[in-house]
N, C-alpha and C. Protein backbone atom coordinates (compact mmCIF):
# COMPACT_ATOMS: atom_id res chain seq x y z
N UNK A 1 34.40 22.77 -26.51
CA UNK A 1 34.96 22.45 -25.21
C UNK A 1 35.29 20.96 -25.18
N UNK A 2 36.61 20.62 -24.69
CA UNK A 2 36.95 19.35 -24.90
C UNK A 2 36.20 18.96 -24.19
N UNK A 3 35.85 17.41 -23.96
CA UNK A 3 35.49 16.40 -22.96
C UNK A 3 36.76 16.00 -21.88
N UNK A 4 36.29 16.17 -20.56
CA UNK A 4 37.52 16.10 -19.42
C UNK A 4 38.47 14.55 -19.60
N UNK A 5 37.82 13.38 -20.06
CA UNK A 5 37.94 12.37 -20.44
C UNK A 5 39.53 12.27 -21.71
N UNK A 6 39.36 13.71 -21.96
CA UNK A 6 40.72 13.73 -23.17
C UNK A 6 41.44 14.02 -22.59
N UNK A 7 41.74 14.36 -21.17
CA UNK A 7 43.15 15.22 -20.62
C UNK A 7 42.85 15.00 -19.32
N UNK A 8 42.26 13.86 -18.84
CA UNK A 8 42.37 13.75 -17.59
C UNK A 8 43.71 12.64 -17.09
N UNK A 9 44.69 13.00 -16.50
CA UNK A 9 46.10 12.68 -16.52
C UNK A 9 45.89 11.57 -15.72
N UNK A 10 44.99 11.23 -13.89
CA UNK A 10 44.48 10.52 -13.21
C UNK A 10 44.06 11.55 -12.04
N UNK A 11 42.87 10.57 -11.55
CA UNK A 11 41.76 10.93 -10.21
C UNK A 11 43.27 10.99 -8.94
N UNK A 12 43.54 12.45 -8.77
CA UNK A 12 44.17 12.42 -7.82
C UNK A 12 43.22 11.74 -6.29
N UNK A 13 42.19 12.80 -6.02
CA UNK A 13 41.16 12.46 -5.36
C UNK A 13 40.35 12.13 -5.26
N UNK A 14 39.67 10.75 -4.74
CA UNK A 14 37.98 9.92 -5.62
C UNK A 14 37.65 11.12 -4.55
N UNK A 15 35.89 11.07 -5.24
CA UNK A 15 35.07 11.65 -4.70
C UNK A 15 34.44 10.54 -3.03
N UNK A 16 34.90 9.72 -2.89
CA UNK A 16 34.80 9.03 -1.30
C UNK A 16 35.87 10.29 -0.66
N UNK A 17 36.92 9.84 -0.92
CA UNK A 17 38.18 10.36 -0.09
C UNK A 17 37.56 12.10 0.10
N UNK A 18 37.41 12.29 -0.94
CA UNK A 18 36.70 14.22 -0.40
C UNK A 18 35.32 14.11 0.89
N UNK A 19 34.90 13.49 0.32
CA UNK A 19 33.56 13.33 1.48
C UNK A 19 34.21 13.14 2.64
N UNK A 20 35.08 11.76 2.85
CA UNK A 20 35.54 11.19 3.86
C UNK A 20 36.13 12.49 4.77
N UNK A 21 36.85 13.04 4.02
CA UNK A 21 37.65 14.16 4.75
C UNK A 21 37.10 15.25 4.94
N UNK A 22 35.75 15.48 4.28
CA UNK A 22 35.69 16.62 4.81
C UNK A 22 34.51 16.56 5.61
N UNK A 23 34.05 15.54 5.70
CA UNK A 23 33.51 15.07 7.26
C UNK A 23 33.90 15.38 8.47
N UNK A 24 35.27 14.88 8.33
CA UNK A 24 36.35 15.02 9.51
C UNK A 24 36.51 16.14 9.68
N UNK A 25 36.80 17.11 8.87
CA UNK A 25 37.04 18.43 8.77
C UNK A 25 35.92 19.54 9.50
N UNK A 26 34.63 18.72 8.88
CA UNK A 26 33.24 19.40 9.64
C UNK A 26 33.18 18.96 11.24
N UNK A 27 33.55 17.87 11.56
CA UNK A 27 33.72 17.27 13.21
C UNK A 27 34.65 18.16 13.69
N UNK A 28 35.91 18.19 13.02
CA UNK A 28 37.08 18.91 14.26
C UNK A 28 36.21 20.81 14.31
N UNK A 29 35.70 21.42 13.14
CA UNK A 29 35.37 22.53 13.19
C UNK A 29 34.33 22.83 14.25
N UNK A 30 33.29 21.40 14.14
CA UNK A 30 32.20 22.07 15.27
C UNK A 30 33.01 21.96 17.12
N UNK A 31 33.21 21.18 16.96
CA UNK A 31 34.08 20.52 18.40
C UNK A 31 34.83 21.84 18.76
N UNK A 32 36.15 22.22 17.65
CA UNK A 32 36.79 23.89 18.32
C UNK A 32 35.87 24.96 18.40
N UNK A 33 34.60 24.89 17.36
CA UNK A 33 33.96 26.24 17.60
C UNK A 33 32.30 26.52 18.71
N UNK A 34 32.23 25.14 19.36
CA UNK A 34 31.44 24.93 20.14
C UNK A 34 31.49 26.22 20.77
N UNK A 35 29.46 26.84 20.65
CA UNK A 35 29.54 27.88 21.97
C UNK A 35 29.97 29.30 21.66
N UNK A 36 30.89 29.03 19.76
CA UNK A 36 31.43 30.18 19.62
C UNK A 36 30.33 30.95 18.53
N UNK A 37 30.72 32.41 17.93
CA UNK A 37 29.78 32.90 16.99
C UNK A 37 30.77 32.36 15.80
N UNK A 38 30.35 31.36 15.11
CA UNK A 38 31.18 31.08 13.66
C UNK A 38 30.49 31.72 12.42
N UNK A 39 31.39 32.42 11.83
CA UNK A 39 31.06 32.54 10.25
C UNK A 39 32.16 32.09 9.10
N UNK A 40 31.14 31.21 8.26
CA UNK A 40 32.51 30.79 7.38
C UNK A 40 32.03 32.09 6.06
N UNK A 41 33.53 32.30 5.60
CA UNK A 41 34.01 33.23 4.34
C UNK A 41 34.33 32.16 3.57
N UNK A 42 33.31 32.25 2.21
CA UNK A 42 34.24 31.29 1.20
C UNK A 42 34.62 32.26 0.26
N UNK A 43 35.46 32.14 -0.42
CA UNK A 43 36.04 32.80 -1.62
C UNK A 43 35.40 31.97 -3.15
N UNK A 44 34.73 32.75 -3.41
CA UNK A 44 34.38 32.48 -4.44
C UNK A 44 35.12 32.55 -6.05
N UNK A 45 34.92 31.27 -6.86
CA UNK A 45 33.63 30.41 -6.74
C UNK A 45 34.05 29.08 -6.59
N UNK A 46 35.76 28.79 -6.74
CA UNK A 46 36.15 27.67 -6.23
C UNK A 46 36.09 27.03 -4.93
N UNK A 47 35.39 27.77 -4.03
CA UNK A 47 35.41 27.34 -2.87
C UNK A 47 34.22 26.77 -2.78
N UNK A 48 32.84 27.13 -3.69
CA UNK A 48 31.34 26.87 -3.36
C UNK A 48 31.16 25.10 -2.95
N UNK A 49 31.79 24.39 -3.69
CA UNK A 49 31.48 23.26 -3.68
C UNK A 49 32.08 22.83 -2.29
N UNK A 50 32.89 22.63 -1.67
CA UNK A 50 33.60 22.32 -0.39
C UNK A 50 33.01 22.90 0.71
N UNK A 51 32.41 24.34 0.45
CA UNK A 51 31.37 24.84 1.70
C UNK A 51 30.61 24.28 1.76
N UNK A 52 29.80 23.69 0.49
CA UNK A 52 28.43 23.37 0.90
C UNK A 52 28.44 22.29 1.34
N UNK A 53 29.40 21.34 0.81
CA UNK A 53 29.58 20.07 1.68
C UNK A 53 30.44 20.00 3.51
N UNK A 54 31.09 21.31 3.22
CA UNK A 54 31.52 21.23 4.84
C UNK A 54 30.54 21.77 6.10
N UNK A 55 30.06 22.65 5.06
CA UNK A 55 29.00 22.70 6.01
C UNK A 55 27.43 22.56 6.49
N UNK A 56 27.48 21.38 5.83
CA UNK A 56 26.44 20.04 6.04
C UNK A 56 27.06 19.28 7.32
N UNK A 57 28.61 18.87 7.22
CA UNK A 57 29.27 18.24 8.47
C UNK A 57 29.63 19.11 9.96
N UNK A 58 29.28 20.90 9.76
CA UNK A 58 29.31 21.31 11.32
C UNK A 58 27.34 21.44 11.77
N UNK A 59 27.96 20.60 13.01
CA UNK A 59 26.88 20.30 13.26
C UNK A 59 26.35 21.82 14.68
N UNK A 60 27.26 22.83 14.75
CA UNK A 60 26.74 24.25 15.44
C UNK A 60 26.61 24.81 14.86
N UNK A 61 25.37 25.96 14.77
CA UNK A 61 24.92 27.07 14.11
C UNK A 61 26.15 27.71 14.05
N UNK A 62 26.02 28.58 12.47
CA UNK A 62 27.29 28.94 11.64
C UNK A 62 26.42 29.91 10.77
N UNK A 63 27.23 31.10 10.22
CA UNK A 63 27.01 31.80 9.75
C UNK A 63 27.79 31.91 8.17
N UNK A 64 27.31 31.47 6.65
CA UNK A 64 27.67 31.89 5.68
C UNK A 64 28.45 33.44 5.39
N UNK A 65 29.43 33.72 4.79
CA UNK A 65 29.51 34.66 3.84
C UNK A 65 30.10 34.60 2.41
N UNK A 66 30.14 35.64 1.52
CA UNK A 66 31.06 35.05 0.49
C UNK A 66 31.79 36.65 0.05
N UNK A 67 33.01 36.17 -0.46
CA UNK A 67 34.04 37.22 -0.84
C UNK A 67 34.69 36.46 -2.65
N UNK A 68 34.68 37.90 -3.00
CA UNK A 68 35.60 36.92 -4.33
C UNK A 68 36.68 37.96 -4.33
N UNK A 69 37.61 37.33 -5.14
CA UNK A 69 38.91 38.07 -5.57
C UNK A 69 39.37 37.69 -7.00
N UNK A 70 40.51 38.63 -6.88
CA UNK A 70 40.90 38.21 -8.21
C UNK A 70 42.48 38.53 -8.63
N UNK A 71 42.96 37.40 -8.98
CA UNK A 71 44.86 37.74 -9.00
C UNK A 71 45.02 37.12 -10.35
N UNK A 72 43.86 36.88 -10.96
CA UNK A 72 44.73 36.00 -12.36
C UNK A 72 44.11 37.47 -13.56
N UNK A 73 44.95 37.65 -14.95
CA UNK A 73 44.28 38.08 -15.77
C UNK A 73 43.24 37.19 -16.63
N UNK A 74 42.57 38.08 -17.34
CA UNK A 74 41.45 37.60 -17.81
C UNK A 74 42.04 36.30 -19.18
N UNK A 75 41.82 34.56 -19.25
CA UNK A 75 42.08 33.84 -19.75
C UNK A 75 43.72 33.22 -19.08
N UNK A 76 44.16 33.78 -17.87
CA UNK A 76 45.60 34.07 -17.77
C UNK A 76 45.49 33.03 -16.60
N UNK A 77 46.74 31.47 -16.63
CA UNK A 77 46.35 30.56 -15.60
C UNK A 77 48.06 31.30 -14.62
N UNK A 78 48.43 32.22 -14.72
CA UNK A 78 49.08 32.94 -13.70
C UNK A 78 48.66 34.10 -12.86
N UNK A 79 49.03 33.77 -11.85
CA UNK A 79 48.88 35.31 -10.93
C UNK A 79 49.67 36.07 -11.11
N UNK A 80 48.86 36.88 -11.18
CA UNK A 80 49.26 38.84 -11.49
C UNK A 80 50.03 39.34 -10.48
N UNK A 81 49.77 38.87 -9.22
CA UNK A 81 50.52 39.14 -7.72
C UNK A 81 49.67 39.95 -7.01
N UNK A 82 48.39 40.93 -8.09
CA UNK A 82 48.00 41.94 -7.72
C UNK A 82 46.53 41.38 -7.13
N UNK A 83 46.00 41.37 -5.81
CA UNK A 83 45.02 41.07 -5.67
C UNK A 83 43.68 42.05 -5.72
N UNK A 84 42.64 41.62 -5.90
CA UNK A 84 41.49 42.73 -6.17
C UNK A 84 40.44 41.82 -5.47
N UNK A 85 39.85 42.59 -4.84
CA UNK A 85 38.33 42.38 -3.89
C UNK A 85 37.18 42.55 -5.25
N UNK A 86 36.63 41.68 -5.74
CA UNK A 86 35.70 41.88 -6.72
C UNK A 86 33.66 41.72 -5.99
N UNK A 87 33.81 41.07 -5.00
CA UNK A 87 32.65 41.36 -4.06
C UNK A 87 33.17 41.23 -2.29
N UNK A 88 32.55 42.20 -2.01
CA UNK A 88 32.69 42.32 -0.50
C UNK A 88 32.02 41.71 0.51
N UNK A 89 32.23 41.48 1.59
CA UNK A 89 31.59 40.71 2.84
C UNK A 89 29.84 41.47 3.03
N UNK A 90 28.84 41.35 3.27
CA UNK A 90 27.93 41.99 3.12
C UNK A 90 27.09 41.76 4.95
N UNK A 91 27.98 40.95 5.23
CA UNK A 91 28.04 41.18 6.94
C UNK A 91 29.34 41.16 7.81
N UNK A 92 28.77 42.35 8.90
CA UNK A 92 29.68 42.84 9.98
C UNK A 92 30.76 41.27 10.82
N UNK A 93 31.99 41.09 10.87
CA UNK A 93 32.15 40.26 11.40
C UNK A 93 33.04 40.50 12.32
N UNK A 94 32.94 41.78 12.92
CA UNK A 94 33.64 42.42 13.43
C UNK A 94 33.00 41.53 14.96
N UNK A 95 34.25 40.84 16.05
CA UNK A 95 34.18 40.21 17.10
C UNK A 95 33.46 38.86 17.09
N UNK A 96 33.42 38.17 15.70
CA UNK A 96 33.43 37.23 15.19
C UNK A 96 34.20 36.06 14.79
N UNK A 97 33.98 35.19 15.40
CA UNK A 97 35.32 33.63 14.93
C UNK A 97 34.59 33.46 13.23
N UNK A 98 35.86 33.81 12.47
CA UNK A 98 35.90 33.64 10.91
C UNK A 98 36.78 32.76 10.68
N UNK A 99 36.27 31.49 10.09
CA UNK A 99 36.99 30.84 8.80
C UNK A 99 36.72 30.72 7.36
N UNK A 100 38.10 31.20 6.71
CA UNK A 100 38.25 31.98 5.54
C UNK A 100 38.24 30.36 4.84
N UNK A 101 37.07 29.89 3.55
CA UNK A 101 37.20 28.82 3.34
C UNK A 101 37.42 28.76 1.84
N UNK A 102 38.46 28.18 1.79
CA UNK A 102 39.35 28.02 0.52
C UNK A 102 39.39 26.85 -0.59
N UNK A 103 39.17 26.48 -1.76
CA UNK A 103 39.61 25.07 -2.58
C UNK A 103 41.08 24.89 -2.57
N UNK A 104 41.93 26.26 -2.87
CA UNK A 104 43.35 25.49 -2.83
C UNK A 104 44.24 26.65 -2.60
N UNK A 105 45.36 26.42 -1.99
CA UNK A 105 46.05 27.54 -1.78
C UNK A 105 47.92 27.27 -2.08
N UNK A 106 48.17 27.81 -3.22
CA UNK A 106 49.39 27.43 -3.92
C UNK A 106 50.39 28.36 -3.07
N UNK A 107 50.89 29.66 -4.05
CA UNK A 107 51.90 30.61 -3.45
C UNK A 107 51.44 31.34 -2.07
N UNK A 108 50.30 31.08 -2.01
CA UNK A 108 49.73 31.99 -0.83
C UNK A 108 49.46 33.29 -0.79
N UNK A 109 50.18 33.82 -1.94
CA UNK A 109 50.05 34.95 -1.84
C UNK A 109 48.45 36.05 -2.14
N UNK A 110 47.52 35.39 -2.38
CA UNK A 110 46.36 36.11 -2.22
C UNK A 110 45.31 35.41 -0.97
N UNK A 111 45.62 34.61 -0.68
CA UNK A 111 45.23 34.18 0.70
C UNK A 111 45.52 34.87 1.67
N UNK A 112 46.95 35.13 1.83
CA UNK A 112 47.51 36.22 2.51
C UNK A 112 46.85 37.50 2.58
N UNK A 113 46.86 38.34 1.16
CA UNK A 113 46.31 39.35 0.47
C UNK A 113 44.37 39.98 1.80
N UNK A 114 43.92 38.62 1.43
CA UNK A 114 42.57 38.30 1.94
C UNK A 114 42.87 38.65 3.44
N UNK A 115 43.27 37.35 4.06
CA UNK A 115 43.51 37.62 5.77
C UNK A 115 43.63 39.04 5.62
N UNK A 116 44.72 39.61 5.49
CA UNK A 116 45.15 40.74 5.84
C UNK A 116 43.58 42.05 5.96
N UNK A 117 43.65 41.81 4.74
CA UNK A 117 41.89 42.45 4.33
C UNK A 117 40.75 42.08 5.72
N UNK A 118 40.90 40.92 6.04
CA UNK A 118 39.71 40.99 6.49
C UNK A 118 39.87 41.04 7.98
N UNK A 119 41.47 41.27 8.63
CA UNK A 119 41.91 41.34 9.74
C UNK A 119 41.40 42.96 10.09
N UNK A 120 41.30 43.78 9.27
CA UNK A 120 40.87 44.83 9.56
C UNK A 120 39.41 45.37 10.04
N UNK A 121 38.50 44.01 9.75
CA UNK A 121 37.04 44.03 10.06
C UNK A 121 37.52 43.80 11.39
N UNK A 122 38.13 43.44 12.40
CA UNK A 122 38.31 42.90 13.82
C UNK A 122 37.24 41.86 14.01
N UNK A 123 38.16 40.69 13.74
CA UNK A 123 36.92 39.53 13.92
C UNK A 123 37.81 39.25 14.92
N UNK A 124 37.28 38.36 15.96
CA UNK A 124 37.51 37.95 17.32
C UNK A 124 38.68 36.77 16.78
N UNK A 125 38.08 35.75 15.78
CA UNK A 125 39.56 35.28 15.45
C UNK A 125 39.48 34.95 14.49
N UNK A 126 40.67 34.44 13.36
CA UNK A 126 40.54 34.48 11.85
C UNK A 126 41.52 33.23 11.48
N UNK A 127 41.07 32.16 10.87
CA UNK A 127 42.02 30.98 10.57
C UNK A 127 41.30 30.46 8.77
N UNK A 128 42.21 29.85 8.69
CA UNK A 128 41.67 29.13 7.32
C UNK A 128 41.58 27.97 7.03
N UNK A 129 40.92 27.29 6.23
CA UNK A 129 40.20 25.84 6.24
C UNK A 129 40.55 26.03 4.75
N UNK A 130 41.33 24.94 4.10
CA UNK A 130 41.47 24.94 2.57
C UNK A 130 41.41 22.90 2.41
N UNK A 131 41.13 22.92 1.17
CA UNK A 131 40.31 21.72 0.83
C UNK A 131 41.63 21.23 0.36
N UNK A 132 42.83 22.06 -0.60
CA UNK A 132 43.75 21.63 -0.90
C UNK A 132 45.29 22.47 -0.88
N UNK A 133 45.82 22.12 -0.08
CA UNK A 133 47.39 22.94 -0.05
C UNK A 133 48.52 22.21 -0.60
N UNK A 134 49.00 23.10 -1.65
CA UNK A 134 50.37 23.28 -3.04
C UNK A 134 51.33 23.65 -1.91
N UNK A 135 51.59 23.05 -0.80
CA UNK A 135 52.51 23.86 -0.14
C UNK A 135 54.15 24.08 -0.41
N UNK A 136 54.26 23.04 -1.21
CA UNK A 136 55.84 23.33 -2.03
C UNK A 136 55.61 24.13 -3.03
N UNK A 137 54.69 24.99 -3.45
CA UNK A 137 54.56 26.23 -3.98
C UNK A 137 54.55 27.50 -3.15
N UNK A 138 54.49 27.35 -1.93
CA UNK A 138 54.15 28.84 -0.81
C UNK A 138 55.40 29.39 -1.42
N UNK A 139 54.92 31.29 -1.41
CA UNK A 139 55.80 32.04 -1.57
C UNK A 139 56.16 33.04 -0.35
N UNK A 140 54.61 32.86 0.44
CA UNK A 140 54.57 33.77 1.47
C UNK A 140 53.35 33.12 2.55
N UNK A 141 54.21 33.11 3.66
CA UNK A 141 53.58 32.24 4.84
C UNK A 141 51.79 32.41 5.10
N UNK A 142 50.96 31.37 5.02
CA UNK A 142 49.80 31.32 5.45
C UNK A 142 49.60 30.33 6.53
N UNK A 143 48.57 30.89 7.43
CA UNK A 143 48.44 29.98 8.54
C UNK A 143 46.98 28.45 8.42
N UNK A 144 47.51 28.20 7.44
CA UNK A 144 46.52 27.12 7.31
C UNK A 144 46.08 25.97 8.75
N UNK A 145 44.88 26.39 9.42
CA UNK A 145 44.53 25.73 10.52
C UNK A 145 44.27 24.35 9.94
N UNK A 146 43.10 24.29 8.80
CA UNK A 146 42.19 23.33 8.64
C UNK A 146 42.71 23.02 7.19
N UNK A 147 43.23 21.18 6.82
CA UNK A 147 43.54 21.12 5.58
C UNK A 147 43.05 19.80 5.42
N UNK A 148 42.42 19.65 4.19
CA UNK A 148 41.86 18.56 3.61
C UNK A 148 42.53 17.81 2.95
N UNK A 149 43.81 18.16 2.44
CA UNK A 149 44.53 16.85 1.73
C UNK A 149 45.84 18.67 1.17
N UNK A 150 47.33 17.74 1.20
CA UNK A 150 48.46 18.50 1.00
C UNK A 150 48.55 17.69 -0.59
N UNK A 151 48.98 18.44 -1.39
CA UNK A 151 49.30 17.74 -2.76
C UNK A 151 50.10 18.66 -3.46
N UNK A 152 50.71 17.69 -4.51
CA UNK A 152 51.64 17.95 -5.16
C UNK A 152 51.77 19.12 -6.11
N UNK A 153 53.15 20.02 -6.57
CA UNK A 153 52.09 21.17 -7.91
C UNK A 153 51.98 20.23 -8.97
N UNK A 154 50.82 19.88 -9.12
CA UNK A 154 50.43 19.15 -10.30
C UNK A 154 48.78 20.73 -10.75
N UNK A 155 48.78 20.48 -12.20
CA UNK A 155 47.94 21.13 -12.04
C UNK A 155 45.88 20.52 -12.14
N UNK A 156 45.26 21.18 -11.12
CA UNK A 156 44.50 19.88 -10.94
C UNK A 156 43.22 20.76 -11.40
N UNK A 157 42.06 20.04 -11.35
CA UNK A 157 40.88 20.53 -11.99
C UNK A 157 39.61 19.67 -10.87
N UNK A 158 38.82 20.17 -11.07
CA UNK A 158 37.64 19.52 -11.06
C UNK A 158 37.05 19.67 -9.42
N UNK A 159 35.63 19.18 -8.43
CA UNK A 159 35.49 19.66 -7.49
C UNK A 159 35.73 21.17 -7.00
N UNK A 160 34.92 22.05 -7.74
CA UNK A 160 35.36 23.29 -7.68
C UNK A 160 36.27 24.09 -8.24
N UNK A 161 37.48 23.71 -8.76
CA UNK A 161 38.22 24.22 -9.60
C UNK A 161 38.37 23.88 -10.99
N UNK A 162 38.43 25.05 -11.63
CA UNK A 162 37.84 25.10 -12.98
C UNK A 162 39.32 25.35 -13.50
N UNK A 163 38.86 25.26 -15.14
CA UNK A 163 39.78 25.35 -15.63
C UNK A 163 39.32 25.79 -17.14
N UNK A 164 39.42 27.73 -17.12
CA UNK A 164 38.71 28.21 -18.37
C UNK A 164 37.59 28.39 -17.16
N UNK A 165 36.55 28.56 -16.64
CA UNK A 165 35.77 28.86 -16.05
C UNK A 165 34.58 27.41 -16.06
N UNK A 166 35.52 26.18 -16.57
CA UNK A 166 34.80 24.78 -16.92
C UNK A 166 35.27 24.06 -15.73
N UNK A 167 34.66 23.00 -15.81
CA UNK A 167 35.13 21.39 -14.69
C UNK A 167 34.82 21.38 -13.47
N UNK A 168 34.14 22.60 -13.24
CA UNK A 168 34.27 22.51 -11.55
C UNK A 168 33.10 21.41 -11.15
N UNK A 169 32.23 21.36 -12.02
CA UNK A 169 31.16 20.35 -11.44
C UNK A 169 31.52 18.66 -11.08
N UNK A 170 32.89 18.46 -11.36
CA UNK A 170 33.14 16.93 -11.26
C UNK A 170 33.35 16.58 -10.09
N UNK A 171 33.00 15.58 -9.32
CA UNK A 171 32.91 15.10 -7.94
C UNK A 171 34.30 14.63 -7.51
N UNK A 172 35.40 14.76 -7.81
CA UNK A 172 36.88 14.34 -7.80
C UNK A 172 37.42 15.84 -8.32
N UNK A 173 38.90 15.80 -7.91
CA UNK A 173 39.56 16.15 -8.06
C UNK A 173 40.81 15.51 -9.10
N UNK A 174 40.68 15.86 -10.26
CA UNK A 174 41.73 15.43 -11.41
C UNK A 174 43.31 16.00 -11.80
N UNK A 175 43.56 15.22 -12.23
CA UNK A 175 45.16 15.90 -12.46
C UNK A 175 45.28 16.48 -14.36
N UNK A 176 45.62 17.07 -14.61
CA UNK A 176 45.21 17.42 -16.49
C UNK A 176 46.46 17.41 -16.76
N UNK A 177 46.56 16.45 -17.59
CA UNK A 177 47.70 15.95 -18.85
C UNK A 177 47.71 17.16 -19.71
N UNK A 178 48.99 17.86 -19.16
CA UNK A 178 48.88 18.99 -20.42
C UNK A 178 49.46 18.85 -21.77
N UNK A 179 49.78 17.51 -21.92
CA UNK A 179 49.96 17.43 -23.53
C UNK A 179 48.85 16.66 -24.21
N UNK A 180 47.96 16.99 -23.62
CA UNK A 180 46.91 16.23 -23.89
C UNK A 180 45.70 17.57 -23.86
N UNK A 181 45.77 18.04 -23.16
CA UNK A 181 44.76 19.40 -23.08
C UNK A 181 45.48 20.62 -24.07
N UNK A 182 43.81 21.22 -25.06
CA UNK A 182 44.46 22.07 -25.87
C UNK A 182 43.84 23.06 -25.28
N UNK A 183 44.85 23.78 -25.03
CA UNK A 183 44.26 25.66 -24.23
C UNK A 183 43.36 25.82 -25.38
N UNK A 184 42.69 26.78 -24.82
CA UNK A 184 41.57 27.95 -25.22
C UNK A 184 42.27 29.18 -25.73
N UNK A 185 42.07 29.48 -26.97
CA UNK A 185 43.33 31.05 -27.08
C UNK A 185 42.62 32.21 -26.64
């Protein structure tokens, strides 16, 4: 496994600027959901790192869940289009304020996929909180309430998103020099 140090292109995001923001992010969430029943949905496992820090910053009782999916093939850094529920919600959130909490959301199209899915539990209301939106990649409209930083399609790594099922542990968000990074076959 290379060292990130060989193909790291530059620190799109220091690890201040993530904190910083998603501070802010934890303030505006408790403030709208004051009073309300909140449960956050993260999508696993790129999302783990951004929950646990966002929700250190809401300061009203909140309710965890986790969902995973899956649109890429196995070693495959494209989506399939085809989304798959690989673990399910394991509580009722039916008449529940849900935010669906995301690391990044490019074409949209399994974000979408998700809402749709989980609009059918009848949660009282359903918005999304993503840490990072590719939005000159959307293919299909998402209603992103809550966004932590809009960025470029560059392809990025690190703070939760992996790359090969590696990097997520780095406290920044990186950009990867792909003539510099040798895939995995």
């Amino acid at each position: 496994m290379q060292d990130y140090h060989d193909f790291l292109g530059e620190i799109l995001i220091t690890e201040d600027a993530l904190q910083k923001r998603i501070a802010e992010l934890g303030e505006e969430i408790s403030r709208d959901y004051q009073g309300l029943d909140l449960v956050l949905v993260c999508i696993l496992r790129g999302g783990v790192m951004f929950l646990t820090d966002l929700m250190r910053h809401i300061t009203i009782p909140h309710a965890i869940e986790f969902m995973a999916v899956s649109s890429y093939g196995i070693g495959n850094r494209q989506t399939t289009g085809q989304v798959r529920i690989t673990l399910d919600l394991n509580t009722d959130v039916s008449g529940r304020d849900v935010i669906l909490v995301e690391d990044i959301i490019d074409s949209g199209r399994t974000i979408a996929s998700v809402l749709e899915f989980l609009s059918t539990r009848h949660p009282k209301s359903l918005c999304v909180c993503t840490l990072l939106d590719k939005s000159e990649r959307r293919e299909v409209y998402v209603p992103v309430r809550y966004c932590g930083f809009s960025i470029p399609d560059r392809f990025v790594f690190g703070y939760g998103l992996d790359i090969d099922e590696y990097y997520r542990n780095l406290p920044f968000v990186g950009v990867v020099d792909l003539d510099r990074y040798k895939l995995n076959p």
